[in-house]
Every structure is written in C-alpha cells, then in structure tokens.
PDB file of N, CA and C in Angstrom:
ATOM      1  N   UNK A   1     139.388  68.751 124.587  1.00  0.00           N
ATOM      2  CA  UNK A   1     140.121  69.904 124.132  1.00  0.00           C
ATOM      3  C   UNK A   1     139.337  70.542 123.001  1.00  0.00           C
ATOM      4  N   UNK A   2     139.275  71.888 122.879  1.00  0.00           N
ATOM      5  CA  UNK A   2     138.473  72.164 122.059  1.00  0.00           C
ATOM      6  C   UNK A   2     139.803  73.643 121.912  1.00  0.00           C
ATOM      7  N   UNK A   3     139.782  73.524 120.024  1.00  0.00           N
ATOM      8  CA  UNK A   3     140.828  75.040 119.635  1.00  0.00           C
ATOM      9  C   UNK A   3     140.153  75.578 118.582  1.00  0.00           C
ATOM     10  N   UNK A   4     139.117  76.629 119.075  1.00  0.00           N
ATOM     11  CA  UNK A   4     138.808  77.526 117.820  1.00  0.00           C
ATOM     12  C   UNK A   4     137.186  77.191 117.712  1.00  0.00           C
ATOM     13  N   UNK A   5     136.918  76.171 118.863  1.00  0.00           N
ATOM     14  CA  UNK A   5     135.392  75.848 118.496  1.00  0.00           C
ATOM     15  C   UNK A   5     135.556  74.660 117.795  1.00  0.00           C
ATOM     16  N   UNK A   6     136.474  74.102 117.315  1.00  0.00           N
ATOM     17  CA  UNK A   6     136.143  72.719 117.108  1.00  0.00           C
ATOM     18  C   UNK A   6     137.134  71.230 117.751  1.00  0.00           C
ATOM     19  N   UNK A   7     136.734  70.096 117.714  1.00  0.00           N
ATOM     20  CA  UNK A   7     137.653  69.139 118.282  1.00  0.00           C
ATOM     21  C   UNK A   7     137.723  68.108 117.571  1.00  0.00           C
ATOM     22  N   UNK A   8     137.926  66.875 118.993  1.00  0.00           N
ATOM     23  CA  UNK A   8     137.270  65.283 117.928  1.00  0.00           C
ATOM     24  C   UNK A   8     138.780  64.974 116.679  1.00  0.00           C
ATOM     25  N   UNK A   9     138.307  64.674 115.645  1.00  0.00           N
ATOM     26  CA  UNK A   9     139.312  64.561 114.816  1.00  0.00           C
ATOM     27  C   UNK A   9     139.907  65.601 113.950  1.00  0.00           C
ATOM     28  N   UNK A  10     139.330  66.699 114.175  1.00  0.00           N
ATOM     29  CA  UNK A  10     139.819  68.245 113.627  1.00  0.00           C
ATOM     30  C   UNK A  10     141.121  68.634 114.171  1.00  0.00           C
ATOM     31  N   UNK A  11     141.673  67.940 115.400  1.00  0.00           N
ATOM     32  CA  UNK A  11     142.618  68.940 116.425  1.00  0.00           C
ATOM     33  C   UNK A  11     143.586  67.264 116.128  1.00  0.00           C
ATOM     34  N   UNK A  12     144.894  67.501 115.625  1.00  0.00           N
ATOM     35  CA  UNK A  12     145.483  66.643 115.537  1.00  0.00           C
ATOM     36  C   UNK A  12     146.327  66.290 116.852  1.00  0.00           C
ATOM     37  N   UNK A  13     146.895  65.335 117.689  1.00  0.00           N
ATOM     38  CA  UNK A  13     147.284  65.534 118.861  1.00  0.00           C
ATOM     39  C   UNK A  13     148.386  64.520 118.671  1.00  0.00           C
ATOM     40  N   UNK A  14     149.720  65.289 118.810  1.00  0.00           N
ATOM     41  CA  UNK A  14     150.945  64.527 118.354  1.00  0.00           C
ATOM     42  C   UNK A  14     151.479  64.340 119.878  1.00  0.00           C
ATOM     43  N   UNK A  15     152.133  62.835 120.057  1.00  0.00           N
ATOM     44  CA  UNK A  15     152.552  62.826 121.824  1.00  0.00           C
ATOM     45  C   UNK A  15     154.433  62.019 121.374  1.00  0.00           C
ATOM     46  N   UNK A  16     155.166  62.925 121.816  1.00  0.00           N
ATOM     47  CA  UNK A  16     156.775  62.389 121.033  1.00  0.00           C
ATOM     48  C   UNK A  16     156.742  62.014 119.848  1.00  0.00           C
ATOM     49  N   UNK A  17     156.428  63.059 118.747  1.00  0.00           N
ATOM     50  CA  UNK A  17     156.257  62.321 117.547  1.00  0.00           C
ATOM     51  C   UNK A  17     155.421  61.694 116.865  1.00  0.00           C
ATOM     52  N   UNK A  18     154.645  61.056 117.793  1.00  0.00           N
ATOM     53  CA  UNK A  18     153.240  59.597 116.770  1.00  0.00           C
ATOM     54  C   UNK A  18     152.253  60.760 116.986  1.00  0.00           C
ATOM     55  N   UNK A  19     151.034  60.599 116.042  1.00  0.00           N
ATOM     56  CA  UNK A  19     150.242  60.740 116.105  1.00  0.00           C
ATOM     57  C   UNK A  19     149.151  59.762 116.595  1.00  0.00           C
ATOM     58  N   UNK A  20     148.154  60.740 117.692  1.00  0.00           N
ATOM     59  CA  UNK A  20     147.387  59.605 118.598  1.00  0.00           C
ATOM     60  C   UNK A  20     146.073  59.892 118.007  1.00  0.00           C
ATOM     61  N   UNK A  21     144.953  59.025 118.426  1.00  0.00           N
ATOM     62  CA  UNK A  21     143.924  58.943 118.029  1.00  0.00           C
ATOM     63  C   UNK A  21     143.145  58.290 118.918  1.00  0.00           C
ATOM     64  N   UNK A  22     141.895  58.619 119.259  1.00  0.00           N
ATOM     65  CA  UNK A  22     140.764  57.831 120.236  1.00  0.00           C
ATOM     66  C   UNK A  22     140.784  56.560 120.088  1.00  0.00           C
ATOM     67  N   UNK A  23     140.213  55.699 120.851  1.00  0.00           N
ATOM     68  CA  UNK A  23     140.551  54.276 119.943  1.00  0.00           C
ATOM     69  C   UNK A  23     138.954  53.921 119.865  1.00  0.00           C
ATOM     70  N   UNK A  24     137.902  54.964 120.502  1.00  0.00           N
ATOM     71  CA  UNK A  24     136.504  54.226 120.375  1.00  0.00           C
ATOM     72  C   UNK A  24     135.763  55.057 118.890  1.00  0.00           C
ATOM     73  N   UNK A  25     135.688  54.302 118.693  1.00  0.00           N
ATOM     74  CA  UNK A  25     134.972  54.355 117.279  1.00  0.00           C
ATOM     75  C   UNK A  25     133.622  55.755 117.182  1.00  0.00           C
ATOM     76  N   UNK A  26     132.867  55.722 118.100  1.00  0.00           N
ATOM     77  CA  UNK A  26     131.832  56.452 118.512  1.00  0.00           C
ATOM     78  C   UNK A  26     132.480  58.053 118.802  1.00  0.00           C
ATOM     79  N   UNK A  27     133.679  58.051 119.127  1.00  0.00           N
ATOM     80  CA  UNK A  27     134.518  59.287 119.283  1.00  0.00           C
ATOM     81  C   UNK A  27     134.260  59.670 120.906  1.00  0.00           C
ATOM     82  N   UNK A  28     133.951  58.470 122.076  1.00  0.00           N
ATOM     83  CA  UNK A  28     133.332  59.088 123.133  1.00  0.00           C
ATOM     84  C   UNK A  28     134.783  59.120 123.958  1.00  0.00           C
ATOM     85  N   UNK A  29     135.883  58.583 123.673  1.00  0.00           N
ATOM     86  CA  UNK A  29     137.139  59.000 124.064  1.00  0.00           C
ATOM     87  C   UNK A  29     138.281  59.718 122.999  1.00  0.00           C
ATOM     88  N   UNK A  30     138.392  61.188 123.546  1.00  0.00           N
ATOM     89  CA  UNK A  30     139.348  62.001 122.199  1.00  0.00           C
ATOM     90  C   UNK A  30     140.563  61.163 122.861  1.00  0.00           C
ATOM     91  N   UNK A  31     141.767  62.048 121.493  1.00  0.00           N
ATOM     92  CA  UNK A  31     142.879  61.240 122.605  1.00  0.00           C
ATOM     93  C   UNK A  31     143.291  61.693 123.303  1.00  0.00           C
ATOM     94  N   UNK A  32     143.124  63.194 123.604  1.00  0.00           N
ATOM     95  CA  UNK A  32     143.732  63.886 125.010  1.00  0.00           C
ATOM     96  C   UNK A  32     143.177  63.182 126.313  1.00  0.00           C
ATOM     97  N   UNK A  33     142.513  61.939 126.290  1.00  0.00           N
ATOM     98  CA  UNK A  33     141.999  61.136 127.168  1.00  0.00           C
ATOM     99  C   UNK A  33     142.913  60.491 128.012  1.00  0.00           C
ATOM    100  N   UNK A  34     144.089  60.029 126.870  1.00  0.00           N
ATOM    101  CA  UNK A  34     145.679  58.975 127.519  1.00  0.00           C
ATOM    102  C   UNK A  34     146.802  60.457 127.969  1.00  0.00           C
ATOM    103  N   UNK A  35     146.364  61.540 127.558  1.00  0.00           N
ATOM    104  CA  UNK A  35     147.353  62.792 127.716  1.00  0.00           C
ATOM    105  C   UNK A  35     147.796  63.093 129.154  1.00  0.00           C
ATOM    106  N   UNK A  36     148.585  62.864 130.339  1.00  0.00           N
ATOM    107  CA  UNK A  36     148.736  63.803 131.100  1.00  0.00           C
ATOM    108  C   UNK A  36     149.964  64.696 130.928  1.00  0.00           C
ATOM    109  N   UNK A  37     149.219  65.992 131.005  1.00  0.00           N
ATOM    110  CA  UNK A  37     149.762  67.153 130.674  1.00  0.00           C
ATOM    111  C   UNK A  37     150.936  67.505 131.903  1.00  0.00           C
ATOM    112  N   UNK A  38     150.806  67.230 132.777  1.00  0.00           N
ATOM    113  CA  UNK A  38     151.941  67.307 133.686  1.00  0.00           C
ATOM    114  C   UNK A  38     153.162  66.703 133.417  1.00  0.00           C
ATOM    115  N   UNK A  39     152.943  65.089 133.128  1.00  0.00           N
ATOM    116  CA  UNK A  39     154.190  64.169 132.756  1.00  0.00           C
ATOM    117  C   UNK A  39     155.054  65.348 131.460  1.00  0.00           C
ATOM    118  N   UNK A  40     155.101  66.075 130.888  1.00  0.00           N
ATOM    119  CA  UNK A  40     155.621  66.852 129.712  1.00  0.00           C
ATOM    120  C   UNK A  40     156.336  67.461 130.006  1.00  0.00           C
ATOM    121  N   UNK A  41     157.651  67.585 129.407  1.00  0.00           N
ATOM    122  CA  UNK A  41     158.479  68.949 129.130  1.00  0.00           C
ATOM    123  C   UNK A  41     157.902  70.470 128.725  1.00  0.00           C
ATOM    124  N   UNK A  42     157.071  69.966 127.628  1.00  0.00           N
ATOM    125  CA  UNK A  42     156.422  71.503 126.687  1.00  0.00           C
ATOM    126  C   UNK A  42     155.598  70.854 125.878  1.00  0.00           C
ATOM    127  N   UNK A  43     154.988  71.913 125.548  1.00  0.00           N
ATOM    128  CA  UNK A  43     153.369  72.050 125.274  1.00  0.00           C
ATOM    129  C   UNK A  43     153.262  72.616 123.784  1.00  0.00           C
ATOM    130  N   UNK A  44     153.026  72.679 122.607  1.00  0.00           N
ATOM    131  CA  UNK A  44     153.216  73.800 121.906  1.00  0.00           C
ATOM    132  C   UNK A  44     151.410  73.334 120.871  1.00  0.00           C
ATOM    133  N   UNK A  45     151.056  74.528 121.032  1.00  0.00           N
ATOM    134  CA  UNK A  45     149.421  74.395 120.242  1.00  0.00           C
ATOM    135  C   UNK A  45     150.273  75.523 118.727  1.00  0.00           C
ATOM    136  N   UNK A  46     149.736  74.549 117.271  1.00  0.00           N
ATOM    137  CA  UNK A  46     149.782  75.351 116.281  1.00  0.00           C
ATOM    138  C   UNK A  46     148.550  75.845 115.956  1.00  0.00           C
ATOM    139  N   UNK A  47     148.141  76.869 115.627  1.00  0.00           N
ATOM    140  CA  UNK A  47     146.412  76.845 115.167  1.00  0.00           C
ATOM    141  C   UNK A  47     146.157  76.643 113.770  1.00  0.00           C
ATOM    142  N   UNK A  48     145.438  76.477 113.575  1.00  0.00           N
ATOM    143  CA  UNK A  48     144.787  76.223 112.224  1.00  0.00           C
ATOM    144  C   UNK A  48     146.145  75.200 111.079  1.00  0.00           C
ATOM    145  N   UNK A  49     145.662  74.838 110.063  1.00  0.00           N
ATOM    146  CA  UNK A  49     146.273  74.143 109.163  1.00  0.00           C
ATOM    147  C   UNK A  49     147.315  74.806 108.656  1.00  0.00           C
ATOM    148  N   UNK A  50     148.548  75.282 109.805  1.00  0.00           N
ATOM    149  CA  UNK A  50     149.535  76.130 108.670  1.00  0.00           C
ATOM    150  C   UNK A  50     151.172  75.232 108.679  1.00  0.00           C
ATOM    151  N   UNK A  51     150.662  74.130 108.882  1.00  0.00           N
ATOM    152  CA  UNK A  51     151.946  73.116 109.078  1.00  0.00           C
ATOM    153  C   UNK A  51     151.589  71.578 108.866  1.00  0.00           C
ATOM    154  N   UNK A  52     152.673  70.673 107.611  1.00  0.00           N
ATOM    155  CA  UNK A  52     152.330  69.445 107.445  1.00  0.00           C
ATOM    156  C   UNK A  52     153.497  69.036 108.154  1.00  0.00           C
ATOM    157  N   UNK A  53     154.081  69.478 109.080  1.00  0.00           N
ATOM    158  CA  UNK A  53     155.445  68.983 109.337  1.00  0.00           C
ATOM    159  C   UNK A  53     154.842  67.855 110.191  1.00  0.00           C
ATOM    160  N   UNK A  54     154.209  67.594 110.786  1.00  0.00           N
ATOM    161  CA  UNK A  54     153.444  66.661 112.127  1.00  0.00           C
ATOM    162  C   UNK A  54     152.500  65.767 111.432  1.00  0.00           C
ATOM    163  N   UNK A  55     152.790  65.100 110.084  1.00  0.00           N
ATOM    164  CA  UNK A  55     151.271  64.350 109.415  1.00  0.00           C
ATOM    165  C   UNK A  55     150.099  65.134 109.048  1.00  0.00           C
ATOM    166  N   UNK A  56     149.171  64.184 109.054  1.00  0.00           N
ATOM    167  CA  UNK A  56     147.687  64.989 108.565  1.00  0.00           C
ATOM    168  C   UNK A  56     147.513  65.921 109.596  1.00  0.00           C
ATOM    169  N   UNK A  57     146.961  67.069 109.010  1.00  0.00           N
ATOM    170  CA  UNK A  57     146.864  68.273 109.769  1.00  0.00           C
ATOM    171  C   UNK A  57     145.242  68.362 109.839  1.00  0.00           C
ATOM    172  N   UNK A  58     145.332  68.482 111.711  1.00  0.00           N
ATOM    173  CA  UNK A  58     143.822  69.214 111.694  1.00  0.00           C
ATOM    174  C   UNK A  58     143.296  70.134 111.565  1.00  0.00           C
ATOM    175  N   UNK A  59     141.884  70.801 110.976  1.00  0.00           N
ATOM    176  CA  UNK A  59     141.660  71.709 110.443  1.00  0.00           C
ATOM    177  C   UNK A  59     141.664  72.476 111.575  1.00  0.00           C
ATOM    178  N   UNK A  60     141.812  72.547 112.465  1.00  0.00           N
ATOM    179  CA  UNK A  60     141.653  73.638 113.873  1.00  0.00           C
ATOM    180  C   UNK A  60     142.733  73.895 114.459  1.00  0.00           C
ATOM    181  N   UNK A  61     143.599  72.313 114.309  1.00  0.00           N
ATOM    182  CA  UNK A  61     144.949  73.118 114.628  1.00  0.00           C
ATOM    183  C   UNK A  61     145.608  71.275 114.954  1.00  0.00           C
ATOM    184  N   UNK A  62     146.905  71.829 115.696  1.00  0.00           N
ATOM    185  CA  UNK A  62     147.966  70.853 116.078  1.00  0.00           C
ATOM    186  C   UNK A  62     148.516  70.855 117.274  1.00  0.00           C
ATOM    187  N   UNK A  63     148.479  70.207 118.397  1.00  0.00           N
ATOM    188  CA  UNK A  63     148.783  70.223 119.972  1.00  0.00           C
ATOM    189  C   UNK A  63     150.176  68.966 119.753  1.00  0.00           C
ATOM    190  N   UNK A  64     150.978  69.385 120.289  1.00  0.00           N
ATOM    191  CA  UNK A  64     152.272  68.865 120.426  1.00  0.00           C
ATOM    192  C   UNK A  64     152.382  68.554 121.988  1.00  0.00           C
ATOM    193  N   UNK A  65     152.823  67.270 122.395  1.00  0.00           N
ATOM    194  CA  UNK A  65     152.708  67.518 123.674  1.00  0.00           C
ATOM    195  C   UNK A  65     154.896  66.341 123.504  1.00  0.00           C
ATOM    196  N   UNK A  66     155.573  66.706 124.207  1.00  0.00           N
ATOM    197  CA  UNK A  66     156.895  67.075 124.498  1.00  0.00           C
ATOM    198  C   UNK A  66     157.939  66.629 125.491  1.00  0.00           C
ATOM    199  N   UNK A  67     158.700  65.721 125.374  1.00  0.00           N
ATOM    200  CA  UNK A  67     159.544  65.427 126.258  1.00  0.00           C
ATOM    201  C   UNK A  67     161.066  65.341 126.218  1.00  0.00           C
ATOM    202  N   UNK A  68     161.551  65.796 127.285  1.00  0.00           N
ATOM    203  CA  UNK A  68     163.357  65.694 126.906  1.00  0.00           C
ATOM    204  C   UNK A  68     163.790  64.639 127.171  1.00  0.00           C
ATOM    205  N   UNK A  69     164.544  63.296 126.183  1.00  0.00           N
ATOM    206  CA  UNK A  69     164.779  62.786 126.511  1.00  0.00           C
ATOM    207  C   UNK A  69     166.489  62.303 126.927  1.00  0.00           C
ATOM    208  N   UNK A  70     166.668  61.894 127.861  1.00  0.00           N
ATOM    209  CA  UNK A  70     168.387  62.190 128.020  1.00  0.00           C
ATOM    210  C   UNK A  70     168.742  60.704 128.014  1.00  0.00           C
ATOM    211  N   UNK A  71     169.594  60.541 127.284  1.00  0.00           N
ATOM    212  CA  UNK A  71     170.432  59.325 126.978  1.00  0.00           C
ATOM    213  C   UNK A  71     171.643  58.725 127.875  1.00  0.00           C
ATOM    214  N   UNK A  72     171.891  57.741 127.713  1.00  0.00           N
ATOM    215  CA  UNK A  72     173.115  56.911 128.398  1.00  0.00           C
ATOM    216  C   UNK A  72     173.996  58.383 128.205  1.00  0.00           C
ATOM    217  N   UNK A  73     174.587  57.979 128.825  1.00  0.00           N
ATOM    218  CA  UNK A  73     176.136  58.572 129.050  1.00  0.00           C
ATOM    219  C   UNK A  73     177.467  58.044 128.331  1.00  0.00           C
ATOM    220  N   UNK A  74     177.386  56.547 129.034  1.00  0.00           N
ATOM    221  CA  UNK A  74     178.384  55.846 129.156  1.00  0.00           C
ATOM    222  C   UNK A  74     177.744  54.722 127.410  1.00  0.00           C
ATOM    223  N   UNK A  75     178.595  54.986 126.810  1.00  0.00           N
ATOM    224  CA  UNK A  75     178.533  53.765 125.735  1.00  0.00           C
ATOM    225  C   UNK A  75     178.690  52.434 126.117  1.00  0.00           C
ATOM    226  N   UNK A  76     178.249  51.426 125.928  1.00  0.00           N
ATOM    227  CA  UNK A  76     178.731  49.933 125.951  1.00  0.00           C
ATOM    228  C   UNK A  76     178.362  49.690 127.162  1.00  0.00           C
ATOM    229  N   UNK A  77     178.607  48.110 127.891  1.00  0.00           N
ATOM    230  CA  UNK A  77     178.485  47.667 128.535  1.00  0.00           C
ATOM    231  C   UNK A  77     178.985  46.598 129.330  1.00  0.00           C
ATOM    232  N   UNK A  78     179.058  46.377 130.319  1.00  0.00           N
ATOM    233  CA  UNK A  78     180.320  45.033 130.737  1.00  0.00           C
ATOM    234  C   UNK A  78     179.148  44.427 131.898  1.00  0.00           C
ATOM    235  N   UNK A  79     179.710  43.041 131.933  1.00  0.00           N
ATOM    236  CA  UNK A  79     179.007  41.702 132.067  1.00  0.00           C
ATOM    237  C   UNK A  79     179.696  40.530 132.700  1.00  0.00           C
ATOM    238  N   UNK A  80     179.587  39.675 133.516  1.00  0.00           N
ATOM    239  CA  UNK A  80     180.617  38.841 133.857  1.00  0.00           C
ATOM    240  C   UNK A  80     179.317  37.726 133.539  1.00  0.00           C
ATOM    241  N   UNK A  81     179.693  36.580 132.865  1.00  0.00           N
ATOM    242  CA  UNK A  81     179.335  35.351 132.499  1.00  0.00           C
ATOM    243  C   UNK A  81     179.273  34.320 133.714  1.00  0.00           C
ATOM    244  N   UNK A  82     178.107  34.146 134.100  1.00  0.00           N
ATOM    245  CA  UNK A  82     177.742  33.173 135.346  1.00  0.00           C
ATOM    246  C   UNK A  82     178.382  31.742 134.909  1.00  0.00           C
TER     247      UNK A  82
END
C-alpha cells in the first residue's frame, strides 16, 4: 500500500481497533500482507497525520479496515447436566 508516496511504517494500518504491524524485521512483509480487503464491512483511509484517535499516527496517513459485529440476541444460557 502506498498513500501519498510513502509506506512501510509511515501508513499506520488499524484492523478492528489493534494496530498491526509486519512481523519481519527487514520490513519485507507490510501488514496489509494479513489484510483481506474483501472479508470487511468498510474501508476508511485518513491522510496525513490529522488524527491521534487510532494510536501512533503515520506520517502519510491511517487505513482503517472495519467490521460489523452482531451479537447474541438471546442473553444467558441453558444446559442439562449429563
């Protein structure tokens, strides 16, 4: 991914909240590597450093990647004891 001409650790890449990160040291996997962009609800790119709401901010920008998550319904639970 590249926003603005730059990437790597400049472009912060938030996935539900955490912030992700390559895990190879050498930088030869970014983390949009574990990203599929299909599995997502929404997408939202901030550009440049105009938001700390998401952690350390990259200088190029902030990619949000988004999911709806829908919860139980039904509270509690029932069980019969073998």
């Amino acid at each position: 991914m590249n926003l603005r001409g730059l990437a790597g650790s400049r472009v912060s890449i938030i996935d539900d909240g955490q912030q992700i990160a390559g895990t190879c040291g050498g930088r030869m996997d970014p983390p949009t590597n574990y990203i599929s962009p299909e599995t997502y609800d929404q997408v939202t790119v901030i550009k440049g450093p105009q938001t700390v709401r998401y952690g350390p901010v990259g200088s190029a920008g902030t990619v949000l990647f988004e999911r709806e998550h829908d919860g139980y319904t039904v509270s509690g639970f029932e069980g019969e004891q073998a």
